[in-house]
PDB file of N, CA and C in Angstrom:
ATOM      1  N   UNK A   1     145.219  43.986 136.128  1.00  0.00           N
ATOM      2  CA  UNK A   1     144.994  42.824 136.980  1.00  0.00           C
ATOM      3  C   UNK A   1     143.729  42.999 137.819  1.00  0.00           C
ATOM      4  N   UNK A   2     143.157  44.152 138.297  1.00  0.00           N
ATOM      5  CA  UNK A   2     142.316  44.365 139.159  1.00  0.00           C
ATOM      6  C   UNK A   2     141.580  44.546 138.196  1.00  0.00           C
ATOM      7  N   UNK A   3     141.113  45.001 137.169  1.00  0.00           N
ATOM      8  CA  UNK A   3     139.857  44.923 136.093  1.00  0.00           C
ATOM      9  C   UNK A   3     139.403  42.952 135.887  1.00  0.00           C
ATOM     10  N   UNK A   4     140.598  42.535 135.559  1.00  0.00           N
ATOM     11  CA  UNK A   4     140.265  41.168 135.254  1.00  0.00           C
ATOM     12  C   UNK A   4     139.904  40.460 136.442  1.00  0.00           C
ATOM     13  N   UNK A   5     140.225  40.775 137.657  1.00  0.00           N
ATOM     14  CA  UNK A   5     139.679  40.017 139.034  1.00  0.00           C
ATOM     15  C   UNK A   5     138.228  40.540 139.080  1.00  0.00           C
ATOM     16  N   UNK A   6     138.091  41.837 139.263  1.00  0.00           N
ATOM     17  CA  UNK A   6     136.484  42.358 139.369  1.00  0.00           C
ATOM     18  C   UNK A   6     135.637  42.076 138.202  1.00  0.00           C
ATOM     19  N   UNK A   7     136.097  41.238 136.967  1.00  0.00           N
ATOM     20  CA  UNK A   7     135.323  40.837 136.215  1.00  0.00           C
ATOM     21  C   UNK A   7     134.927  39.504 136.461  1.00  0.00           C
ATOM     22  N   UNK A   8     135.792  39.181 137.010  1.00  0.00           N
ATOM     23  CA  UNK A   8     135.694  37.567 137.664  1.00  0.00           C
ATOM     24  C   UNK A   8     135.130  37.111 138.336  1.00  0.00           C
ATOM     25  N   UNK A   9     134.728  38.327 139.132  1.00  0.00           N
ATOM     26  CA  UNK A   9     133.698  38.063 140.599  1.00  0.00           C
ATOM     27  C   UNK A   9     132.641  38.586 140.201  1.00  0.00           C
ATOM     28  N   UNK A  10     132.483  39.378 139.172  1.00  0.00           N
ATOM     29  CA  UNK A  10     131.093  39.511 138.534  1.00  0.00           C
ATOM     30  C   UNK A  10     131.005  38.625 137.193  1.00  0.00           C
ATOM     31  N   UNK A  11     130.985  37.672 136.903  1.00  0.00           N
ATOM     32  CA  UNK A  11     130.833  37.278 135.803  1.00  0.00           C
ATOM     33  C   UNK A  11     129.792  35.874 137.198  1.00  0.00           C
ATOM     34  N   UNK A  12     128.409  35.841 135.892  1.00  0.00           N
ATOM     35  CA  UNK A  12     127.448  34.829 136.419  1.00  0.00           C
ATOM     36  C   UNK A  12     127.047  33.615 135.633  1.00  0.00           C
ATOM     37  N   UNK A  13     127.997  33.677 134.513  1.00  0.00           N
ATOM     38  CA  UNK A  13     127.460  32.247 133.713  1.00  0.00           C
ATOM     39  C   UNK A  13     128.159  30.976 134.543  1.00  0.00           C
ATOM     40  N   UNK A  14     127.042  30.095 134.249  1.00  0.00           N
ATOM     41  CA  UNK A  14     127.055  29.117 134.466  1.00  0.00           C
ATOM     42  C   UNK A  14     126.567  28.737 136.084  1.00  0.00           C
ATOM     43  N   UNK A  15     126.106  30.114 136.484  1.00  0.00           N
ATOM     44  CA  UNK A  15     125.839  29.889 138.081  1.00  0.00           C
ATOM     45  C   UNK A  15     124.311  29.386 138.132  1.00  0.00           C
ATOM     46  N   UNK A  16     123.526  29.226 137.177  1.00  0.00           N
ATOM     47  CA  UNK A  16     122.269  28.695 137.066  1.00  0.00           C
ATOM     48  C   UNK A  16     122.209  27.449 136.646  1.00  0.00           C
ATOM     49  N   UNK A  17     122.956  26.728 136.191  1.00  0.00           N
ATOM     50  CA  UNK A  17     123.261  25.403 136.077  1.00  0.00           C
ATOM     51  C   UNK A  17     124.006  24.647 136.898  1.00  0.00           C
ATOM     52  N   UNK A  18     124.819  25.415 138.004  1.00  0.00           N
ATOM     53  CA  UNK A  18     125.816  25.107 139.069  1.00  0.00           C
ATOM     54  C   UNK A  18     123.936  24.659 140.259  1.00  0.00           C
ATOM     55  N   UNK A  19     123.456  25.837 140.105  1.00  0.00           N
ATOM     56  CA  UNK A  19     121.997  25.825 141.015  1.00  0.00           C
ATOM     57  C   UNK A  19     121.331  24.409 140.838  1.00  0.00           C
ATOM     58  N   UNK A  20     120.954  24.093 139.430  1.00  0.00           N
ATOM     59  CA  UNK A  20     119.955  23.109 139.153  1.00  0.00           C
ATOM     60  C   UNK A  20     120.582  22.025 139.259  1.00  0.00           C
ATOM     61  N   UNK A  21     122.173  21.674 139.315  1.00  0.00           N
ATOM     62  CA  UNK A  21     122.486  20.446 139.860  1.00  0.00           C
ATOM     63  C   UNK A  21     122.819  20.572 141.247  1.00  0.00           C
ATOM     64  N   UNK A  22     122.575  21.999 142.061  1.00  0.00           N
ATOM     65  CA  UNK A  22     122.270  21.328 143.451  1.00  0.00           C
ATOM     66  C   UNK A  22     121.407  20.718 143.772  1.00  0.00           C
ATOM     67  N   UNK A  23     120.515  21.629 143.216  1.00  0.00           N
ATOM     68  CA  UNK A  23     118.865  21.132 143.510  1.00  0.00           C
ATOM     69  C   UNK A  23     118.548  19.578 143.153  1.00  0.00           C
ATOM     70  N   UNK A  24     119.016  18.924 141.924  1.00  0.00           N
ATOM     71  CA  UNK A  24     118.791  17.696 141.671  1.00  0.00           C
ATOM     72  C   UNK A  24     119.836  16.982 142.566  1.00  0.00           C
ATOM     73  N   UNK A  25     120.565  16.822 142.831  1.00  0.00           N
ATOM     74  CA  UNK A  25     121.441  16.058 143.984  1.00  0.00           C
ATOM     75  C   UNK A  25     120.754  16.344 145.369  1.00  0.00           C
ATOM     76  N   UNK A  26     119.901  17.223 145.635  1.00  0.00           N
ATOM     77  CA  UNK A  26     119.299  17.665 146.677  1.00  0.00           C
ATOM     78  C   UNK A  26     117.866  16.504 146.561  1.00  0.00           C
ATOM     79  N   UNK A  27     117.276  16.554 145.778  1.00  0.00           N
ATOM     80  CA  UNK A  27     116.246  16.035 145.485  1.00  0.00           C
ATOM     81  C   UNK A  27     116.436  14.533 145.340  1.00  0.00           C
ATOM     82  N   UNK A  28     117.854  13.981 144.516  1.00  0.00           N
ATOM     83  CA  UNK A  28     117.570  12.396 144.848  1.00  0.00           C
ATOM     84  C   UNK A  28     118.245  12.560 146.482  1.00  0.00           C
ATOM     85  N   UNK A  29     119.111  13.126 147.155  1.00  0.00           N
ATOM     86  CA  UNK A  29     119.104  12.482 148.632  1.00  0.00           C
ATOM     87  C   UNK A  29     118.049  12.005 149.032  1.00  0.00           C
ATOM     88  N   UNK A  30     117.389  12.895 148.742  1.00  0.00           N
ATOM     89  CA  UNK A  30     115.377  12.779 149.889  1.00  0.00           C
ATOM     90  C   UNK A  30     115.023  11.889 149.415  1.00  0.00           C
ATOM     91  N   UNK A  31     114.736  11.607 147.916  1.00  0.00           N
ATOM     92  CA  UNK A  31     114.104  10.635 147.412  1.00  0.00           C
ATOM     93  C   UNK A  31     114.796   9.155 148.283  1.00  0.00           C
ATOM     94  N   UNK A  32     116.090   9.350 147.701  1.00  0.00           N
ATOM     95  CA  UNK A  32     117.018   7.662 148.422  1.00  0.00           C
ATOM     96  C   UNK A  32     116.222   7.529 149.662  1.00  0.00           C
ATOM     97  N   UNK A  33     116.692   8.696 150.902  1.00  0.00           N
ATOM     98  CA  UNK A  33     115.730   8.686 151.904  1.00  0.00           C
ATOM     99  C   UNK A  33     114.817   8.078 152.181  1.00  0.00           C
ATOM    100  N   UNK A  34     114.019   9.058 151.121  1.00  0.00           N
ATOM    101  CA  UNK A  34     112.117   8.537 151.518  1.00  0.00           C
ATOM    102  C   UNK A  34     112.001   6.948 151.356  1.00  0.00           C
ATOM    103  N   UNK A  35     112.061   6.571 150.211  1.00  0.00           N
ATOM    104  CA  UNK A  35     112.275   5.520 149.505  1.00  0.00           C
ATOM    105  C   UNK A  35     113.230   4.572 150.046  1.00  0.00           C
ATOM    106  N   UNK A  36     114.750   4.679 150.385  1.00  0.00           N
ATOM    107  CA  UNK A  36     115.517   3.350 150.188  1.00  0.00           C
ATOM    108  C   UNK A  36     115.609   2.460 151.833  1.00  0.00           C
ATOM    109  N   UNK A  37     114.688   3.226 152.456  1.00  0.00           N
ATOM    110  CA  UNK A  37     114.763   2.365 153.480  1.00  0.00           C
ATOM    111  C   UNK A  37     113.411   1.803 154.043  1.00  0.00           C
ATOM    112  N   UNK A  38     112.826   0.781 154.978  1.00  0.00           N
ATOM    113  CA  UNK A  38     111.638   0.432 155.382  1.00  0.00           C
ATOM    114  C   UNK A  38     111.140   1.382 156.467  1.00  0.00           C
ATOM    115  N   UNK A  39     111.008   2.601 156.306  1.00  0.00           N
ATOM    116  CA  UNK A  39     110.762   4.046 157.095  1.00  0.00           C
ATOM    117  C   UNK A  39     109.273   3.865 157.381  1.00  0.00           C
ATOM    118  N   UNK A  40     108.731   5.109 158.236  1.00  0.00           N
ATOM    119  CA  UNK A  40     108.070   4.836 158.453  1.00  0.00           C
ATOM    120  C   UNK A  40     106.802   5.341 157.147  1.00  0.00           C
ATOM    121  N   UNK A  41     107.150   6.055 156.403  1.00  0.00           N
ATOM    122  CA  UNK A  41     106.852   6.441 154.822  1.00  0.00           C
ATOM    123  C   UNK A  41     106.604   4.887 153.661  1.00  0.00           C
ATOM    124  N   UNK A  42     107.385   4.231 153.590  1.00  0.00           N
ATOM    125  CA  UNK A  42     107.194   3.189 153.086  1.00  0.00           C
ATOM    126  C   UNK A  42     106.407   1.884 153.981  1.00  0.00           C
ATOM    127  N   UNK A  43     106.392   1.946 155.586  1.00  0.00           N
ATOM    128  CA  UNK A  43     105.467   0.832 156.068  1.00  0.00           C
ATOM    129  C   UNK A  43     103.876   1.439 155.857  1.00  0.00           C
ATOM    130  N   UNK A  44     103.276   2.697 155.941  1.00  0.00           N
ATOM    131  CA  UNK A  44     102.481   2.931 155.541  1.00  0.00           C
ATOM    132  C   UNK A  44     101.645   2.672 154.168  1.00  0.00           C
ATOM    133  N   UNK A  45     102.616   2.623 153.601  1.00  0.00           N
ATOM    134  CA  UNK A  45     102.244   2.807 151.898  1.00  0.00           C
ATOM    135  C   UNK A  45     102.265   1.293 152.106  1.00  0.00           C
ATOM    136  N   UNK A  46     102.818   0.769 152.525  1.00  0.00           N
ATOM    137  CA  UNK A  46     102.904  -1.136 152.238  1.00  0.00           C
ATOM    138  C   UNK A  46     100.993  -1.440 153.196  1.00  0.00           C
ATOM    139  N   UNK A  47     101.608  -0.994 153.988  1.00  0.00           N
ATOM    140  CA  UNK A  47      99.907  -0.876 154.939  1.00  0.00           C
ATOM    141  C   UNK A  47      98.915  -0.770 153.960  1.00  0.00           C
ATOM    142  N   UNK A  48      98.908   0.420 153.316  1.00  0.00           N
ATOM    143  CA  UNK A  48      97.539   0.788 152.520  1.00  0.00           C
ATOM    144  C   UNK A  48      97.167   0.304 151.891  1.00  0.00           C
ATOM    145  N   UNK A  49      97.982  -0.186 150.601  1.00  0.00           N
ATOM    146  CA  UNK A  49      98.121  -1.369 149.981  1.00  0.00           C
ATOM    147  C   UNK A  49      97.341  -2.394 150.136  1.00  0.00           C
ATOM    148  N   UNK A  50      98.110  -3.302 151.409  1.00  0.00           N
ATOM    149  CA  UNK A  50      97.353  -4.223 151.853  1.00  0.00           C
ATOM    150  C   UNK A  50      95.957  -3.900 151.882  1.00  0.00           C
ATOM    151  N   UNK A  51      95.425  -2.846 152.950  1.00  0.00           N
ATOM    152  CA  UNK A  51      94.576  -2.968 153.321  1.00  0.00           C
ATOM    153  C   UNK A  51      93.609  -2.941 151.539  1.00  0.00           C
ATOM    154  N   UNK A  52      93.665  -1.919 150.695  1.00  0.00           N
ATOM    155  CA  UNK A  52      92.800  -2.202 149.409  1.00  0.00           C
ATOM    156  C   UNK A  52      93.110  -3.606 149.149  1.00  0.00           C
ATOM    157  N   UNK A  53      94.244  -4.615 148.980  1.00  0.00           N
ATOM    158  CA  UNK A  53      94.121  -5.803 148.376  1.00  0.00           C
ATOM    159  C   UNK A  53      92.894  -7.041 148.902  1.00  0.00           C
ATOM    160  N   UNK A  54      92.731  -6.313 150.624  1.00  0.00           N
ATOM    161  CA  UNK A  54      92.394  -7.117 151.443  1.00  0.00           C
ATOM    162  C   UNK A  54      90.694  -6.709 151.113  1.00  0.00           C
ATOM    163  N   UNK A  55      90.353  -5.305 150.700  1.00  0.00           N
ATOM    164  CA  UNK A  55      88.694  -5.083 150.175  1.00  0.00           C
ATOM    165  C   UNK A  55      88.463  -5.836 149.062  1.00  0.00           C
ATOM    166  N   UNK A  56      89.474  -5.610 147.855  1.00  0.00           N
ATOM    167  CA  UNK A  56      88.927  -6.192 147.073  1.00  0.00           C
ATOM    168  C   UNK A  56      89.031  -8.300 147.096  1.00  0.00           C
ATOM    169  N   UNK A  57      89.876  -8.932 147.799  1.00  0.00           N
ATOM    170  CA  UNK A  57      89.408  -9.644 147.994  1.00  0.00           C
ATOM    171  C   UNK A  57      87.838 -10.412 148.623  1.00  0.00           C
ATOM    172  N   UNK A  58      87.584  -9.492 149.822  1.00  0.00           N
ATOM    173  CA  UNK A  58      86.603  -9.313 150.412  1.00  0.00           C
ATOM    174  C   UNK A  58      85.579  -9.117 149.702  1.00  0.00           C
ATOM    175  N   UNK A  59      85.318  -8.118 148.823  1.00  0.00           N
ATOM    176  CA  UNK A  59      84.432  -7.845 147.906  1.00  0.00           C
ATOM    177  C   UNK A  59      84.320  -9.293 147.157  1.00  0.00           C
ATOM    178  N   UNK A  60      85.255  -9.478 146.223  1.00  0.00           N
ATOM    179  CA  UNK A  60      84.893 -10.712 145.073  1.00  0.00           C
ATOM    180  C   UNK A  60      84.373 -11.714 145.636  1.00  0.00           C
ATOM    181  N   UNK A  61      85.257 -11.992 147.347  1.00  0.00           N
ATOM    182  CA  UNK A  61      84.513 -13.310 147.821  1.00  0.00           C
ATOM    183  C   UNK A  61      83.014 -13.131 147.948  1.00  0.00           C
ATOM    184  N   UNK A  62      82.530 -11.694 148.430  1.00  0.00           N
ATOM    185  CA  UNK A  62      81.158 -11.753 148.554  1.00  0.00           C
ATOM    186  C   UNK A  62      80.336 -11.881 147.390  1.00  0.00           C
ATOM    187  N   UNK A  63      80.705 -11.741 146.657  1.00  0.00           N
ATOM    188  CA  UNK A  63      80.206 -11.545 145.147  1.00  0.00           C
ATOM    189  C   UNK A  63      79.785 -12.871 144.641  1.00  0.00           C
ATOM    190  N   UNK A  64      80.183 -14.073 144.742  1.00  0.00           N
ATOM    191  CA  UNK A  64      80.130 -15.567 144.803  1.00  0.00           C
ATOM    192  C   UNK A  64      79.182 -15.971 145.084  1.00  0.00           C
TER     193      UNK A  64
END
């Protein structure tokens, strides 16, 4: 009984695949995060945006 317990607590399969779906459940939280709300991460990026849509308008009008 004590051979088969101390094999038990040393046995490591599957503990590297137990890892990489923390890590990916780890990774979409942040993402949802970053992303699923109007943060201050996404008003920027909406900002920047604008502001290039607003050159190249600017530009073409001058171009006329």
């Amino acid at each position: 009984m004590r051979a088969s317990w101390k094999a038990f607590l040393q046995d490591e399969s599957g503990v590297t695949a137990i890892e990489y779906g923390i890590l990916a459940a780890s990774m979409a939280a942040a993402i949802g995060l970053i992303f699923g709300s109007d943060g201050v991460f996404i008003t920027a990026l909406k900002d920047r945006f604008q502001s290039i849509a607003n050159q190249i308008t600017t530009t073409n009008n001058n171009a006329k």
